[in-house]
Protein backbone atom coordinates (compact mmCIF):
# COMPACT_ATOMS: atom_id res chain seq x y z
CA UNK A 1 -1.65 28.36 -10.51
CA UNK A 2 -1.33 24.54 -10.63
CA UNK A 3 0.65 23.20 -8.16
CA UNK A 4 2.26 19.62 -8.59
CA UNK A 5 4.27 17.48 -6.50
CA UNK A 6 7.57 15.74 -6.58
CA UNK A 7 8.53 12.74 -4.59
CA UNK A 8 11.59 10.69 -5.38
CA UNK A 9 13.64 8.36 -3.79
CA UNK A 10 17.02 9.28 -3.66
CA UNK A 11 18.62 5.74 -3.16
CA UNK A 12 17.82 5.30 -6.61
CA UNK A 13 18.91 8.62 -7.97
CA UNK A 14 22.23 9.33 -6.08
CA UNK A 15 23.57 12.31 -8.24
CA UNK A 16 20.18 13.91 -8.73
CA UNK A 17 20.59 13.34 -12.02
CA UNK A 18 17.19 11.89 -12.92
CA UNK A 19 15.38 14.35 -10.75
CA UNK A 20 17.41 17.34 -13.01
CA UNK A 21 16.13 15.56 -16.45
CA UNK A 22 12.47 15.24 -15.05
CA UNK A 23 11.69 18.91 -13.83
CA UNK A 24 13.13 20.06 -17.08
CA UNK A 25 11.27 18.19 -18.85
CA UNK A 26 8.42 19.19 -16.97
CA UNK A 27 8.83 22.22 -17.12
CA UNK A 28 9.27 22.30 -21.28
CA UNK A 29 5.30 21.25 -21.10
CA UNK A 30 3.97 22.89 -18.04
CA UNK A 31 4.51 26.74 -17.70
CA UNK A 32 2.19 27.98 -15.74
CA UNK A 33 2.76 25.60 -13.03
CA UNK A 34 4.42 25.42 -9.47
CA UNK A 35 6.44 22.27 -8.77
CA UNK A 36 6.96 21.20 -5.03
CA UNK A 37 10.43 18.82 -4.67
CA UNK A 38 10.19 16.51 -1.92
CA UNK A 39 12.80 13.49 -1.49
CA UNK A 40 12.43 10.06 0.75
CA UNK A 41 9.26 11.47 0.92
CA UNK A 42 10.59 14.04 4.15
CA UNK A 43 8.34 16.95 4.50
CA UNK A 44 5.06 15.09 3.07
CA UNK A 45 3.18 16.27 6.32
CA UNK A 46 3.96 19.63 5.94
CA UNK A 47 2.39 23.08 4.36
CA UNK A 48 4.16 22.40 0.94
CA UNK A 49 2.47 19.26 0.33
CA UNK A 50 -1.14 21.36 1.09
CA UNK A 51 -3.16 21.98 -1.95
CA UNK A 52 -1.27 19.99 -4.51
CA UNK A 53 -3.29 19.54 -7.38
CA UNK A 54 -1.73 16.02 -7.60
CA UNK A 55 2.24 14.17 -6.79
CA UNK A 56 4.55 12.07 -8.95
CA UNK A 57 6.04 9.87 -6.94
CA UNK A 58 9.15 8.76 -8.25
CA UNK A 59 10.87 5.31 -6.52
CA UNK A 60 9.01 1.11 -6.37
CA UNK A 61 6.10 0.41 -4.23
CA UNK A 62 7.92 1.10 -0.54
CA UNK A 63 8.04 4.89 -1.88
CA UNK A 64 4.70 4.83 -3.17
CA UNK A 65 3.55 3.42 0.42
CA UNK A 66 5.27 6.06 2.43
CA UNK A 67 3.90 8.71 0.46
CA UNK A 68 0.41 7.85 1.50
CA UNK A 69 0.60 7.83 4.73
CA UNK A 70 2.86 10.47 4.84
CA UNK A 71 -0.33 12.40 2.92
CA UNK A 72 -2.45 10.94 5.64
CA UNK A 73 -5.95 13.12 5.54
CA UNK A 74 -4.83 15.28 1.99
CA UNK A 75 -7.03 13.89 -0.31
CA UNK A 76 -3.73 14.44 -3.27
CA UNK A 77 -3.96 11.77 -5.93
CA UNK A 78 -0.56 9.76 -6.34
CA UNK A 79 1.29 9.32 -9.54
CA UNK A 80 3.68 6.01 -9.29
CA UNK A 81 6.38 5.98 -11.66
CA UNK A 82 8.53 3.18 -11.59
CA UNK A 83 12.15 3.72 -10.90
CA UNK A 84 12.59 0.27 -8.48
CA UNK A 85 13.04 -2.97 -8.85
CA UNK A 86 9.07 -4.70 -9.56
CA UNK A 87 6.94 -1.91 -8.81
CA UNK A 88 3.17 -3.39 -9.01
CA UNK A 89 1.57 0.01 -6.98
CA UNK A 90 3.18 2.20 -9.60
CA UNK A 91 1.55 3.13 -12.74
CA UNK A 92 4.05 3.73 -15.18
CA UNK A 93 8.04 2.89 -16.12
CA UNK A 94 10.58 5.82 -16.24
CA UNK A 95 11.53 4.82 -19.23
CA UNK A 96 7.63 6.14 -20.95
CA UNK A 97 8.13 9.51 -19.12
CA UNK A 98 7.79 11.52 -22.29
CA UNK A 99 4.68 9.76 -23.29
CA UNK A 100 3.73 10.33 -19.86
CA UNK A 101 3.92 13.89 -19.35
CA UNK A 102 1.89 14.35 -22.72
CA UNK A 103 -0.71 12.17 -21.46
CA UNK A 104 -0.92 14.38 -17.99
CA UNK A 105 -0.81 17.65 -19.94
CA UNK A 106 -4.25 16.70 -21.90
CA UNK A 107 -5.53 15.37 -18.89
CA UNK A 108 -6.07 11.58 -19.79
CA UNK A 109 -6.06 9.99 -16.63
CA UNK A 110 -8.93 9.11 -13.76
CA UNK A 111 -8.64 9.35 -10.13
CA UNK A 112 -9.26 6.06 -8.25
CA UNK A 113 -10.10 5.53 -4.66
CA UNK A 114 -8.16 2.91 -2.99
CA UNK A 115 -9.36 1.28 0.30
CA UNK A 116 -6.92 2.62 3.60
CA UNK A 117 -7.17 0.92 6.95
CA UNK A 118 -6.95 2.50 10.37
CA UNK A 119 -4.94 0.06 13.36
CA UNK A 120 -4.86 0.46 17.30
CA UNK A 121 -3.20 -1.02 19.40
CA UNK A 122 -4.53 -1.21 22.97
CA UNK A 123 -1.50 -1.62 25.50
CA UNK A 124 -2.59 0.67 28.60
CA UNK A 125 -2.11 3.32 25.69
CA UNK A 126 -3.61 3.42 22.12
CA UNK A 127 -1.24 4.06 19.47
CA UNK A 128 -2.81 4.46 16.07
CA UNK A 129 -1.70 3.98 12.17
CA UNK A 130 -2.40 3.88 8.90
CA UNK A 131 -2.25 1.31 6.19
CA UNK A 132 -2.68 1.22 2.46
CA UNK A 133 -1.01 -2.72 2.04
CA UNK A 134 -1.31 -4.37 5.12
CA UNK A 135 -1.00 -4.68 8.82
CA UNK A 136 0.61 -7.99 9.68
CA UNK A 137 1.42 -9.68 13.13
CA UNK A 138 3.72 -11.96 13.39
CA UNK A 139 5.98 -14.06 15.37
CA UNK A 140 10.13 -13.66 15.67
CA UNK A 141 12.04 -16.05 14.22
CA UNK A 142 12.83 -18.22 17.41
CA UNK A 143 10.08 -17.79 18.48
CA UNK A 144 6.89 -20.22 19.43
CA UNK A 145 3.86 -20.04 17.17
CA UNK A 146 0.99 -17.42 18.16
CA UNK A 147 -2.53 -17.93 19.47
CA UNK A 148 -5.26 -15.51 18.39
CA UNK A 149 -8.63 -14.94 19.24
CA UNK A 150 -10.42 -12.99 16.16
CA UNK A 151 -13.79 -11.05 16.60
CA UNK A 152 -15.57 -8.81 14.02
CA UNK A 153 -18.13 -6.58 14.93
CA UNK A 154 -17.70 -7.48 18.47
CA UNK A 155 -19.22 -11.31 17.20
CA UNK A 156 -16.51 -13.77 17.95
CA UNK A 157 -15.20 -15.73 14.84
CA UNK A 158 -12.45 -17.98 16.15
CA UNK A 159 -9.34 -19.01 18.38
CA UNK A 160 -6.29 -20.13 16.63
CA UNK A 161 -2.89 -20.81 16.35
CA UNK A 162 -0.50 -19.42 13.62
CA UNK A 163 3.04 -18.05 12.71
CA UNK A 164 0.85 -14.48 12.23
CA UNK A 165 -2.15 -13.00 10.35
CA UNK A 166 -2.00 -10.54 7.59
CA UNK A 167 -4.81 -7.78 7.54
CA UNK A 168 -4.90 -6.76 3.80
CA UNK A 169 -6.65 -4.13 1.67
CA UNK A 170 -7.44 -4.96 -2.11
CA UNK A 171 -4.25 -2.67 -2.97
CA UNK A 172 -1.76 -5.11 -0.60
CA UNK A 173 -4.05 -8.18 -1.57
CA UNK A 174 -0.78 -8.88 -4.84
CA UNK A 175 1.83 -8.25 -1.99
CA UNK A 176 2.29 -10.79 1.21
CA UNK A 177 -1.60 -11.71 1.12
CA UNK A 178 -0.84 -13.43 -1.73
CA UNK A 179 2.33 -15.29 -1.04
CA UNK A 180 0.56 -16.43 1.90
CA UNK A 181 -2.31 -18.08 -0.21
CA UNK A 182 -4.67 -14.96 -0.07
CA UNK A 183 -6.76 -14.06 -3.17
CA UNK A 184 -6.13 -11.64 -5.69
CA UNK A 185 -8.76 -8.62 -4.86
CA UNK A 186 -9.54 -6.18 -7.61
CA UNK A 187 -9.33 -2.35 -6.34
CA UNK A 188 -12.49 -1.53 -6.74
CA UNK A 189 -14.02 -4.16 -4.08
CA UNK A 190 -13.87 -1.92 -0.48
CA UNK A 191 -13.42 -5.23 1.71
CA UNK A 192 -10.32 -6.97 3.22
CA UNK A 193 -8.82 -10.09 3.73
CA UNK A 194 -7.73 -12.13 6.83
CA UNK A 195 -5.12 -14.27 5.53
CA UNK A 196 -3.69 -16.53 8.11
CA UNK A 197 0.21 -17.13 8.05
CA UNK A 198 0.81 -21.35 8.05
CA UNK A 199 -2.10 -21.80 10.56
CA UNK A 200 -1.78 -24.73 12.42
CA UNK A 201 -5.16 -26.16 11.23
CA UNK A 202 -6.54 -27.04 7.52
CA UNK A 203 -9.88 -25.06 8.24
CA UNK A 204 -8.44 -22.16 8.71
CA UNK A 205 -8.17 -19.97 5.25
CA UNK A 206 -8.32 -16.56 4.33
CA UNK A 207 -11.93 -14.61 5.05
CA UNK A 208 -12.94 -11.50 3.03
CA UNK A 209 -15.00 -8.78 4.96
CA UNK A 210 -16.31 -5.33 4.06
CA UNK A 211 -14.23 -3.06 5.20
CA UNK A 212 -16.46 -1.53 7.25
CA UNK A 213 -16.32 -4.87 9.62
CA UNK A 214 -14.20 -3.99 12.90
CA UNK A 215 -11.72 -7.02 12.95
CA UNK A 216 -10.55 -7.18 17.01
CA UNK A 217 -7.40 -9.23 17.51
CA UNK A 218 -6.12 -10.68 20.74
CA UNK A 219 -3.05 -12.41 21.58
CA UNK A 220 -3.61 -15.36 24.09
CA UNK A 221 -1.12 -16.89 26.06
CA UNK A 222 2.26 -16.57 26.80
CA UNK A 223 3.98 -15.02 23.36
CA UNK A 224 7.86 -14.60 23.89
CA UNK A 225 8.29 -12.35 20.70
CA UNK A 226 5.59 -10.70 18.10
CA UNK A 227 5.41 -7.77 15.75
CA UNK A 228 2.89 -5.59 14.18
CA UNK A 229 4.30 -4.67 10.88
CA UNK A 230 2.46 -1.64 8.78
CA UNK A 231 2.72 -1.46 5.10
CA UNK A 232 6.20 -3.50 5.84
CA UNK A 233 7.64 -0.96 7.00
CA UNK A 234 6.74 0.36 10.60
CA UNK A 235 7.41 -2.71 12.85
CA UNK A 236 6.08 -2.68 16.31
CA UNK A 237 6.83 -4.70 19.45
CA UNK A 238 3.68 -6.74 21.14
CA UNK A 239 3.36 -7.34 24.40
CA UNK A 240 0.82 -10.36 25.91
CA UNK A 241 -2.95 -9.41 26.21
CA UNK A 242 -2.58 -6.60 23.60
CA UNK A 243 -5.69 -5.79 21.76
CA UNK A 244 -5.79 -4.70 17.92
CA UNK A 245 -8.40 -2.90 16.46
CA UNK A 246 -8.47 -2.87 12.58
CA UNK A 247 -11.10 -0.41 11.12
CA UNK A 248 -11.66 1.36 7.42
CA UNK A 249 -10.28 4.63 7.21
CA UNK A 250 -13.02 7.24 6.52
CA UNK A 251 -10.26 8.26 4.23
CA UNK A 252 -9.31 6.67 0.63
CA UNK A 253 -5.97 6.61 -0.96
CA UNK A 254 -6.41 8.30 -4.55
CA UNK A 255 -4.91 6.84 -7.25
CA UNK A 256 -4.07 8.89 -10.07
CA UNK A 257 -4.23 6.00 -13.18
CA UNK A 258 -3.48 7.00 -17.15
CA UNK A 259 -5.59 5.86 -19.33
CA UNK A 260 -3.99 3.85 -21.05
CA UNK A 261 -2.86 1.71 -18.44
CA UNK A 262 -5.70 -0.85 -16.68
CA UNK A 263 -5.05 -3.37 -13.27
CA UNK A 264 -5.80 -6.11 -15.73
CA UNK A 265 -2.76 -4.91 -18.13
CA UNK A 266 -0.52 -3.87 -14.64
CA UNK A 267 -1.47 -7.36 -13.25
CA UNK A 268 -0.90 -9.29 -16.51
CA UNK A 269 2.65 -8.02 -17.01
CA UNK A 270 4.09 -7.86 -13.38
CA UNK A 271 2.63 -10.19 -11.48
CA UNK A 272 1.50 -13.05 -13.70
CA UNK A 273 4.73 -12.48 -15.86
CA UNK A 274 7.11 -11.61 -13.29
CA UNK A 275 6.34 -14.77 -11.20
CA UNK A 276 5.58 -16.71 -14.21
CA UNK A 277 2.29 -17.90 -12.82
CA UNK A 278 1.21 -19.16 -15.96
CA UNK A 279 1.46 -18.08 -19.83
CA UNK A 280 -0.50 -15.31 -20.50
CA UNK A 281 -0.91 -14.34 -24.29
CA UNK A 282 -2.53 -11.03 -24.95
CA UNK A 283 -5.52 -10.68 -27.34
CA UNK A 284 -4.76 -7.89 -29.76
CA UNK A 285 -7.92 -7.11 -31.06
């Protein structure tokens, strides 16, 4: 029997109301199938999320985000539907659910593999995480500006001073990389980017890797307050002479994309739109 997942965020569906309408409807097109109903993404690490055939995920990006780590080492591919504010990691709008569920039903979709990234931090212990966006360090706001040492594959690259440094895959490469001057990275690419956050030098720019590079970070000097942040969303006190280690996960994030639905057309309509970057007229051809 197939067995799909759930996810919603109930901030956005206080009543349950939504979540009521979508397993019925569901349910009118898939009989033969087991649903699993999991909300703020609680219980995500547990038995019922084994052997999913694949989850909706129901909520904006910070949903979408949870949920994969939350998967951690299930390789379940991760439907995004829209249900937030601007969404760009989710696939689809809630208002297109009908034409969604038809489109899942015959199968007209492709799995992608998105790029995950594993951190440590070395402080007498070695806590680990996982990151699908980004892992960002970063000063408090009184606080002085931070001086890093960078190294990748144990090769020194540079010393520097900054407000922080944003470690981003090609998935977070649209979300802080990018308001902090970082390039645009299609999916695809399995490298990352070392965006620097108003470095206190005009040589210093953003880098792309491979992801298979071992990017070391030290603190230097006397830093009064700094934070790793994961995904935006796990925050983390540094201390002075941390260490941390940001390698590719052996695992990848799948993305469960319809067909009818490219980057280039996700892109196009919430990024370049949205921010009005610049005009953008489709070609209908």
């Amino acid at each position: 029997m197939k067995k799909i997942g759930i996810n919603i965020n109930s901030s956005k569906d206080f009543h349950g109301e939504q979540l009521y309408e979508i397993i019925e409807k569901l349910q009118q097109v898939f009989h033969d199938v087991h649903f699993e109903i999991f909300k703020d993404s609680m219980g995500l690490d547990g038995e019922r999320a084994e052997n999913l055939n694949f989850i909706i995920v129901f909520g904006g990006d910070g949903t979408i985000l949870r949920t994969a780590r939350s998967l951690g080492k299930n390789d379940i591919p991760i439907l995004g539907i829209n249900i937030g504010n601007l969404g760009f990691l989710t696939n689809a709008e809630i208002g297109d659910f009908d034409d969604i569920i038809g489109e899942l039903y015959r199968d007209s979709y492709e799995i992608e593999e998105r790029t995950m990234l594993n951190c440590k931090i070395k402080d007498g212990e070695t806590d680990e995480f996982i990151a699908l966006n980004d892992i960002v360090i970063a000063k408090g706001t009184l606080s002085r500006i931070v001086e890093f040492s960078i190294s990748i594959d144990n090769k020194f690259y540079t010393n520097f001073t900054a407000d922080g440094i944003i470690i981003s895959t090609p998935t977070g490469s649209t979300a802080y990389n990018l308001s902090a001057g970082g390039p645009i990275i299609h999916p695809e690419l399995d490298v990352v980017a070392i965006t620097p956050i108003c470095p206190h030098t005009l040589s210093m720019r953003t880098m792309v890797v491979s992801a298979n590079k071992e990017i070391v970070l030290k603190l230097k000097g006397k830093n009064e307050s700094i934070f790793l942040t994961v995904d935006g969303q796990n925050v983390y006190q540094l201390s002075e002479d941390d260490e941390i280690i940001v390698t590719n996960n052996e695992k990848r994030c799948k993305v469960l994309r319809l067909l009818n639905n490219d980057y280039f057309d996700i892109l196009r309509r919430k990024i370049m739109h949205k921010n009005n970057f610049m005009k953008v007229i489709k070609n209908e051809r």
